[in-house]
Protein backbone atom coordinates (compact mmCIF):
# COMPACT_ATOMS: atom_id res chain seq x y z
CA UNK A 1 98.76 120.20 94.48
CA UNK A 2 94.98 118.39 93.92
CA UNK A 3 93.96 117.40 96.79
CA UNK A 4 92.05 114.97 95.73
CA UNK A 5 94.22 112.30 94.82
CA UNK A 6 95.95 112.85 98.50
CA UNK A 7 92.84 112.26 100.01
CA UNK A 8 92.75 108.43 97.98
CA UNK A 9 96.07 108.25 99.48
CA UNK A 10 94.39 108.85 102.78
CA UNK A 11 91.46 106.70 102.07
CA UNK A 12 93.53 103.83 101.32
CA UNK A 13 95.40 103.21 104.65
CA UNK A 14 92.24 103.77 106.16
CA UNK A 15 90.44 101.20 104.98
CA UNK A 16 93.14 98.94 105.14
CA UNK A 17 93.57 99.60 108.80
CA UNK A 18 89.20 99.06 108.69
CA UNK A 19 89.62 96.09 107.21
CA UNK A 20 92.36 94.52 109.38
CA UNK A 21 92.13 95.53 112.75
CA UNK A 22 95.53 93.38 113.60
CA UNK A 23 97.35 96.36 112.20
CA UNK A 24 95.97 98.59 114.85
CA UNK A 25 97.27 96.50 117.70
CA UNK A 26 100.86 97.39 117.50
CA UNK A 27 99.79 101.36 117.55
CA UNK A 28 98.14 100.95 120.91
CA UNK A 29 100.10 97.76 122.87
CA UNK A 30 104.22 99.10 122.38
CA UNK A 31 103.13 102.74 123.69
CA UNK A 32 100.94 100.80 126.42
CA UNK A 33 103.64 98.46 127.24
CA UNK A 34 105.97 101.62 127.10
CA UNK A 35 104.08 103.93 129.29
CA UNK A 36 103.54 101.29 131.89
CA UNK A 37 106.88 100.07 132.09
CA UNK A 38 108.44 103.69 132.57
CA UNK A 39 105.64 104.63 134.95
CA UNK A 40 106.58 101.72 137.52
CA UNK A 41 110.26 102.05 137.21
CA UNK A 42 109.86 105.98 137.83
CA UNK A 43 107.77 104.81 141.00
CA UNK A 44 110.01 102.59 142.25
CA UNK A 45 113.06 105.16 141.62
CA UNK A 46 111.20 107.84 143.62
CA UNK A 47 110.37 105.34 146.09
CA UNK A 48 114.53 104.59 146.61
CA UNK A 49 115.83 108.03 146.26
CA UNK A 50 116.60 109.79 148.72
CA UNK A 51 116.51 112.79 147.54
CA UNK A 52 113.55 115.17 146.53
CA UNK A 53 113.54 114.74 142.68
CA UNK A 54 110.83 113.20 141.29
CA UNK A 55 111.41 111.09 138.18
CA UNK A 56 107.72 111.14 136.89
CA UNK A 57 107.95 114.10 134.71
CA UNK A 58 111.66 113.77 133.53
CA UNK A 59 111.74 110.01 132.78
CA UNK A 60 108.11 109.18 131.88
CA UNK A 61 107.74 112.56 129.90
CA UNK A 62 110.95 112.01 128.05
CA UNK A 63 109.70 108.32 127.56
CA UNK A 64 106.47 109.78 126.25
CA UNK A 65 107.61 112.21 123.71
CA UNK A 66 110.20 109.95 122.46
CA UNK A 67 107.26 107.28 121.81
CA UNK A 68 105.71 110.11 120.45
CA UNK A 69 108.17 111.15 117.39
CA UNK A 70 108.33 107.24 117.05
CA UNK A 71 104.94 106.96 116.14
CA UNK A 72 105.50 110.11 113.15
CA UNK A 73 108.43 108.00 111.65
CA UNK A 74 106.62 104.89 112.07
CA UNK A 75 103.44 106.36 110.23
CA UNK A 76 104.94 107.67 107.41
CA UNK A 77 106.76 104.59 106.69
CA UNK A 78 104.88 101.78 107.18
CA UNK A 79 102.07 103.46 104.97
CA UNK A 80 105.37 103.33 102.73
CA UNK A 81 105.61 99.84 103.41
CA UNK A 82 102.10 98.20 102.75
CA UNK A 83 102.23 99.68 99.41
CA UNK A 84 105.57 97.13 99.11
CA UNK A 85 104.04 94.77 100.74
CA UNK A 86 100.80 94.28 98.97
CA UNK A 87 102.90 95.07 95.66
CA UNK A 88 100.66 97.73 95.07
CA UNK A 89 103.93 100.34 94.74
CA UNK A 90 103.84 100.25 90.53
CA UNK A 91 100.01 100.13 90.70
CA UNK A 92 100.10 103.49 92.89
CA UNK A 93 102.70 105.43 90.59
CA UNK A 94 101.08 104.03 86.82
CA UNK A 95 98.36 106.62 88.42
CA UNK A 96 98.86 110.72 87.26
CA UNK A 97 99.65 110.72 90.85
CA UNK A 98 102.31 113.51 91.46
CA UNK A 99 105.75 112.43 93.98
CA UNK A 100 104.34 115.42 96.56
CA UNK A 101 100.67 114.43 96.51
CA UNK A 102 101.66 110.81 97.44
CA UNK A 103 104.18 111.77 100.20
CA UNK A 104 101.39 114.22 101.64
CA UNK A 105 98.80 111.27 102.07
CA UNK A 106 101.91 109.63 103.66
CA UNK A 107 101.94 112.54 105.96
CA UNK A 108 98.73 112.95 106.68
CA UNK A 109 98.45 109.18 107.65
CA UNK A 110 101.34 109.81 109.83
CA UNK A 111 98.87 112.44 111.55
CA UNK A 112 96.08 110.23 111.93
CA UNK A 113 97.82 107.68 113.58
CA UNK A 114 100.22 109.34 115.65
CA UNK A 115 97.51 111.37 117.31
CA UNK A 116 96.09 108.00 118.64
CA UNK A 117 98.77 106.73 120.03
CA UNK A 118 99.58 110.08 121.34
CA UNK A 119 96.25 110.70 123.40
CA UNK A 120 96.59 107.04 124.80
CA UNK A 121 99.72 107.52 125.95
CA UNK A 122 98.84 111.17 127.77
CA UNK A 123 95.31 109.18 129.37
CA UNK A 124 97.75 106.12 130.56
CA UNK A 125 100.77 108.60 131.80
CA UNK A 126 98.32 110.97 133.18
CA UNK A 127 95.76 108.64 134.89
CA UNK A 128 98.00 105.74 136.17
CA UNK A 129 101.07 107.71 137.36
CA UNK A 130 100.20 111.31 137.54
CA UNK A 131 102.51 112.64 134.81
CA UNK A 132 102.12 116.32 135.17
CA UNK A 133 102.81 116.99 131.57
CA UNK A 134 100.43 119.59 131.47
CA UNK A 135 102.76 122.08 133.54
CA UNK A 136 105.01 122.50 130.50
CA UNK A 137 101.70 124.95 129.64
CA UNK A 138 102.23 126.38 126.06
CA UNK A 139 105.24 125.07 125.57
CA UNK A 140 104.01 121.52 124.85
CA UNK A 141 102.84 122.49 121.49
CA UNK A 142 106.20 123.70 120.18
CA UNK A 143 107.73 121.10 122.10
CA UNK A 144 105.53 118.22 120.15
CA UNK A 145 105.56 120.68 116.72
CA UNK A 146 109.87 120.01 116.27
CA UNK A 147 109.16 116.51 117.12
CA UNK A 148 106.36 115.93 114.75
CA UNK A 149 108.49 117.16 112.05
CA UNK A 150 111.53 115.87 112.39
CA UNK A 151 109.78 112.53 113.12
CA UNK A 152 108.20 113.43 109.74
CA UNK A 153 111.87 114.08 107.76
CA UNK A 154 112.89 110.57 109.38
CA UNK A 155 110.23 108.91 107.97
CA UNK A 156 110.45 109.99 104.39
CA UNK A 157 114.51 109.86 104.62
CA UNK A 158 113.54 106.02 105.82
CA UNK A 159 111.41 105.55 103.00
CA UNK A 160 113.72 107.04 100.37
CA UNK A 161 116.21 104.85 101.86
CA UNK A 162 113.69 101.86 101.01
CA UNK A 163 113.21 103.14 97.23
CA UNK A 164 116.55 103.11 96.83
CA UNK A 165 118.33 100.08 98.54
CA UNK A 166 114.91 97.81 97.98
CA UNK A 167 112.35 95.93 99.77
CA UNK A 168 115.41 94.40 102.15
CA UNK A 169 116.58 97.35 103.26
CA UNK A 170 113.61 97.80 105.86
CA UNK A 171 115.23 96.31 108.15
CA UNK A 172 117.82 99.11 108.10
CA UNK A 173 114.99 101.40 109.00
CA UNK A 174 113.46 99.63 112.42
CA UNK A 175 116.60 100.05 114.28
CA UNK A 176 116.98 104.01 112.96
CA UNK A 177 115.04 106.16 116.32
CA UNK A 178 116.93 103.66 118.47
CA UNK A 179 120.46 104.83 117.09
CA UNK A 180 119.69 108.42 117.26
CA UNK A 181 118.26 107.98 120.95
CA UNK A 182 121.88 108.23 122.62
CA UNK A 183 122.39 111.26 120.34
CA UNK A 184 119.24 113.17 121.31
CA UNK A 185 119.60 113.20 125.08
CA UNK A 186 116.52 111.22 125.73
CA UNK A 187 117.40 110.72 129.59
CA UNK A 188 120.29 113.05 130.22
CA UNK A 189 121.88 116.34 129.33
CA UNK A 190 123.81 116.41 126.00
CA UNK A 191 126.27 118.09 128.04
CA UNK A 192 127.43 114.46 129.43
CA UNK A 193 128.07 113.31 125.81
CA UNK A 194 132.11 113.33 124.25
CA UNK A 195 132.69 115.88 122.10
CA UNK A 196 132.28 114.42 118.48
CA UNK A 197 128.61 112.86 120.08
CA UNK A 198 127.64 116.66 120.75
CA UNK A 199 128.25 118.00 117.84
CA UNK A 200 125.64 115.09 116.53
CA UNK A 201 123.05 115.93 118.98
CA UNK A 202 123.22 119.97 117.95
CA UNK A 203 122.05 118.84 114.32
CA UNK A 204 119.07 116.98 115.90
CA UNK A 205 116.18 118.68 116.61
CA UNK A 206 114.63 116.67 119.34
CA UNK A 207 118.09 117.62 121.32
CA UNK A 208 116.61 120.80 122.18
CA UNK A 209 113.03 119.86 122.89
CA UNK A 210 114.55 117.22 125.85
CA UNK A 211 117.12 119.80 126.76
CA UNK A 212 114.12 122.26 127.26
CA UNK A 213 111.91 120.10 128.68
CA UNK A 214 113.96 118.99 131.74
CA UNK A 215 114.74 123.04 132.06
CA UNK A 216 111.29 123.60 132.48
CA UNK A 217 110.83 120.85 135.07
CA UNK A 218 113.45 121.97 136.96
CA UNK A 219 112.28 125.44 137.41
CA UNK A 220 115.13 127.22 135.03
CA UNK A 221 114.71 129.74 132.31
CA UNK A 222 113.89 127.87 129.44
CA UNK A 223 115.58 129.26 126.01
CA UNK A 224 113.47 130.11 123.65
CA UNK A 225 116.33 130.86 121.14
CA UNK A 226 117.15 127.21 121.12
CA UNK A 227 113.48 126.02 120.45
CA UNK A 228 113.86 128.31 117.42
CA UNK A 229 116.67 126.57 116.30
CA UNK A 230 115.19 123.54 116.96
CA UNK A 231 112.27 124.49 114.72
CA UNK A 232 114.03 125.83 112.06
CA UNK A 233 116.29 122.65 112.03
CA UNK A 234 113.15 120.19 111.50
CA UNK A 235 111.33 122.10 108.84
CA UNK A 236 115.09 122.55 106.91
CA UNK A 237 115.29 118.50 107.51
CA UNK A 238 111.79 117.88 106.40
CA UNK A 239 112.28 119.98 103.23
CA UNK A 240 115.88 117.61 102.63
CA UNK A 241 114.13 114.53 102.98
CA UNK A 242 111.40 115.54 100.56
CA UNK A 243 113.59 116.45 97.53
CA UNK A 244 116.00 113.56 98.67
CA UNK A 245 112.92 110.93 97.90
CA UNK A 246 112.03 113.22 95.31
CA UNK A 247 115.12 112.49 93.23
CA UNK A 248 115.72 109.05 94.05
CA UNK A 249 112.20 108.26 92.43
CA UNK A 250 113.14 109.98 89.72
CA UNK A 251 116.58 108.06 89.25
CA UNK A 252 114.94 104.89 89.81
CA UNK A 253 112.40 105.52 87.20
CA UNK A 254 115.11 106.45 84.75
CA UNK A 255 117.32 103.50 85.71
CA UNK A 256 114.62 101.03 84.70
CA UNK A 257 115.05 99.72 88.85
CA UNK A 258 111.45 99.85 89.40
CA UNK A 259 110.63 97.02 87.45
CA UNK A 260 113.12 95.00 89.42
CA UNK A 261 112.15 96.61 92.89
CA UNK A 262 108.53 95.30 91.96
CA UNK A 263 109.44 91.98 91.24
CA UNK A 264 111.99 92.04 94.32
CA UNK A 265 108.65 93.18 96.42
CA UNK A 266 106.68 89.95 94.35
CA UNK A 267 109.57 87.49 95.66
């Protein structure tokens, strides 16, 4: 891989997000507005309860990581997206730029701008409530690792999804972290769900960082077997979702649909 043409990649979204600093809003107010809104409704719920549990760490540090995998999806794709936006998509691939190299700068803009979103969230969480997310010790870097990369598979399945189907089908994508929330266990145990829904949530990697998480918080022996699986499960996922986007580039190439996806974008 040359790393060279990943860093134009790169280079690009940045100065597009330079150049319009509109498109840095929505990064920083929906985690804002998130963190906040979780923070006082945890408050109030430990203020009403009765009994000794607080609901700072398990609500608002659920909350948090599940912004936080949000953000990955969201930065791979809309990088995706201003490409078909600006109908700059045939522009970028009339370039000896390789399928991998351009999905890497996707990546890697993914990184950049999920680690801001991700530090203002921990400051806001941290400061405001006292969100003792810190206690997880060590295990918060595994814990964010699976959710990084599945965040990162979502994001390029989303994106093949958009090669495929066309400019339209975005719109399929918004609602996509949303759908899989129930599935994952976001505020309860997967052990609640029906049968067919668990079986779901076991192929879902963020599953076991939640079901670890509250574990942890509640004092129990944390399984380090399942955050294995976990991990496993994301990079196989990630892997998928390359070669999936992989071969539907190369099937709309061969088809002759990228001249009509351009002028779909154009309209």
């Amino acid at each position: 891989m040359r790393w060279r043409p990943v860093a134009g990649v790169l280079l690009r979204q940045y100065y597009l997000l330079r150049s319009s600093p509109t498109r840095m809003l929505p990064m920083i107010a929906w985690v804002t507005i998130d963190i906040v809104l979780w923070g006082f409704i945890t408050r109030y719920l430990n203020s009403v309860s009765g009994s000794k549990i607080d609901f700072v760490p398990s609500l608002l540090g659920a909350v948090l990581f599940w912004d936080f995998f949000t953000r990955v999806m969201l930065g791979v794709t809309m990088a995706f997206l201003e490409d078909v936006w600006s109908r700059n998509f045939i522009n970028v691939f009339a370039t000896p730029l390789l399928i991998s190299e351009y999905v890497t700068g996707l990546v890697l803009t993914s990184i950049a701008t999920s680690l801001i979103g991700l530090v203002l969230m921990l400051v806001l969480a941290t400061t405001l409530f006292g969100l003792p997310l810190l206690s997880l010790g060590l295990l918060l870097i595994p814990f964010l690792l699976v959710l990084f990369l599945f965040g990162i598979a979502l994001g390029i399945f989303a994106s093949a999804l958009v090669l495929r189907l066309g400019p339209a089908s975005e719109w399929v994508v918004w609602p996509i972290p949303a759908l899989l929330s129930p599935f994952a266990g976001v505020f309860y145990p997967i052990t609640t769900l029906p049968g067919w829904m668990h079986v779901i949530s076991r192929l879902l990697p963020p599953s076991y960082v939640f079901e670890g998480m509250r574990a942890v918080i509640a004092g129990h022996a944390f399984s380090a077997r399942d955050l294995i699986v976990g991990i496993v499960l994301a990079v196989v996922e990630m892997v998928l979702a390359g070669r999936l986007f992989s071969r539907i580039y190369r099937h709309v190439v061969r088809s002759g649909l990228l001249a009509r996806y351009s002028a779909e974008s154009v309209s």
